[in-house]
C-alpha atoms as a PDB file:
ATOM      1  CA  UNK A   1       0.000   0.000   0.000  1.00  0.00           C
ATOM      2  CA  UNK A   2       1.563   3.401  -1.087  1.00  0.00           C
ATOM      3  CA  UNK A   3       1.899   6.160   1.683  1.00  0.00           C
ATOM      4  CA  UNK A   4      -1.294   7.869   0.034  1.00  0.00           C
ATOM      5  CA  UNK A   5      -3.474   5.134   0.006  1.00  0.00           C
ATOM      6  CA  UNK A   6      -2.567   4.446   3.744  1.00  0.00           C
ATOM      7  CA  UNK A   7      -3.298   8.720   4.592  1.00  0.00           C
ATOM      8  CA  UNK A   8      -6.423   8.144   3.249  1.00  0.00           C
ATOM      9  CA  UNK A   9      -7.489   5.047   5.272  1.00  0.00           C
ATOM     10  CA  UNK A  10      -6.253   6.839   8.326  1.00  0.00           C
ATOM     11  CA  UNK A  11      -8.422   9.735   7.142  1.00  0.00           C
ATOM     12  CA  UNK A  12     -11.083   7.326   6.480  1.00  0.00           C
ATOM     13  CA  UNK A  13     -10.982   5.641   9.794  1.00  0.00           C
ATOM     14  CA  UNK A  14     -10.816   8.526  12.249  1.00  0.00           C
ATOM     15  CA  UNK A  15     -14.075   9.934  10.484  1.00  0.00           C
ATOM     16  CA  UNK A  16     -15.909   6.670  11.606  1.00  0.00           C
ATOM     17  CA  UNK A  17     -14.514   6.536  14.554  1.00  0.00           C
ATOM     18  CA  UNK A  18     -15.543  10.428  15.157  1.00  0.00           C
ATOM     19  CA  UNK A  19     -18.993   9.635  13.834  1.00  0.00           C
ATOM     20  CA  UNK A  20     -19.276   6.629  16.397  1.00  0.00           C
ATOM     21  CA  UNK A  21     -18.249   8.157  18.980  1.00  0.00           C
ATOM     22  CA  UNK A  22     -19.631  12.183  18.914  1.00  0.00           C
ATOM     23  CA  UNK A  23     -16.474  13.154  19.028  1.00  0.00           C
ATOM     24  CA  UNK A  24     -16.073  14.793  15.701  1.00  0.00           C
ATOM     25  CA  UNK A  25     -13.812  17.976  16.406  1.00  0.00           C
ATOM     26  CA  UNK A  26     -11.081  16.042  18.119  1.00  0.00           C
ATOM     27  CA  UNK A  27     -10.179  13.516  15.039  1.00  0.00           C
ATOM     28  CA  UNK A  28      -6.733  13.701  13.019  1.00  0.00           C
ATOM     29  CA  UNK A  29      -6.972  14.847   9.837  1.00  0.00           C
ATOM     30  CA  UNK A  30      -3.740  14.311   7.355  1.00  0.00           C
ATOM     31  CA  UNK A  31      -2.704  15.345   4.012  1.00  0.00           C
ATOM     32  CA  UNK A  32       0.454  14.171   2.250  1.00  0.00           C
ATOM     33  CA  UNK A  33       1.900  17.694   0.883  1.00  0.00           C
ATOM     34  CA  UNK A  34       5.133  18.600  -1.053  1.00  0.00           C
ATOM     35  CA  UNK A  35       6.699  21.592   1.330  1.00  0.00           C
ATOM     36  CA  UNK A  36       7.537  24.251  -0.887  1.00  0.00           C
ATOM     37  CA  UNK A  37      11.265  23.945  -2.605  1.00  0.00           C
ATOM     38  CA  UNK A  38      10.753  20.112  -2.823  1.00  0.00           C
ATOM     39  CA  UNK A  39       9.193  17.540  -4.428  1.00  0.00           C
ATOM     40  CA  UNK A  40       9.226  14.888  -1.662  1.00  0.00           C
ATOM     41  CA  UNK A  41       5.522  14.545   0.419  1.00  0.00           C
ATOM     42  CA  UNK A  42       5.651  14.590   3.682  1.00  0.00           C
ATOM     43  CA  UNK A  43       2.323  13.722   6.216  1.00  0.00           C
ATOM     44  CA  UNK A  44       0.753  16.923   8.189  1.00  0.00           C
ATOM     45  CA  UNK A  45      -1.953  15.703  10.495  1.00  0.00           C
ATOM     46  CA  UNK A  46      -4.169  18.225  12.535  1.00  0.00           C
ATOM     47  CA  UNK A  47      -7.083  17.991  14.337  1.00  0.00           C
ATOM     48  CA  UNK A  48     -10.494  18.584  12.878  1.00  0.00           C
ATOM     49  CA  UNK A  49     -11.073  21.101  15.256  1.00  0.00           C
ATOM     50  CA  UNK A  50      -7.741  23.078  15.057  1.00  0.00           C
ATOM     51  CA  UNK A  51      -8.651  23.237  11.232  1.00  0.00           C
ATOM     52  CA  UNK A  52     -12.389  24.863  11.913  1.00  0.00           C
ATOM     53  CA  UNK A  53     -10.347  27.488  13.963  1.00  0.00           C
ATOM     54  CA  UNK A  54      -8.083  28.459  11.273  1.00  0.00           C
ATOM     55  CA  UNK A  55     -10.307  28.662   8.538  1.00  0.00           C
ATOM     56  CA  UNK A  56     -12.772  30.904  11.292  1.00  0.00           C
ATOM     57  CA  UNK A  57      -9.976  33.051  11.885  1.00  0.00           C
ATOM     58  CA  UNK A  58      -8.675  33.702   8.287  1.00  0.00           C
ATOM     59  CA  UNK A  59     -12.421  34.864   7.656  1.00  0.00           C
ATOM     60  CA  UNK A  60     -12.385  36.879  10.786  1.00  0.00           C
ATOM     61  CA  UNK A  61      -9.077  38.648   9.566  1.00  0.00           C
ATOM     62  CA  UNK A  62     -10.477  38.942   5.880  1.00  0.00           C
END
């Protein structure tokens, strides 16, 4: 299994397992990104909830 296909059933997984248990702003969300300046992926995970907060406060600042 390639390292996106293995982000995605992590991704996959941690949304049932938020749905299940009513726990949906503290599950890991990750995305395989190329940093800028290279073109080897690397894994970022964050939590569902830190992500609502950014996006809230980059409309709050806009």
């Amino acid at each position: 299994m390639d390292e996106g296909n293995r982000v995605r059933l992590y991704n996959d997984q941690e949304k049932i397992n938020g749905i299940l248990t009513h726990n949906n702003v503290n599950r890991e969300v990750c995305q395989r990104v190329a940093p800028i300046g290279s073109h080897i992926p690397k894994t970022y995970c964050r939590t569902y909830g830190q992500i609502m907060r950014e996006r809230r406060g980059t409309v709050k600042a806009m």
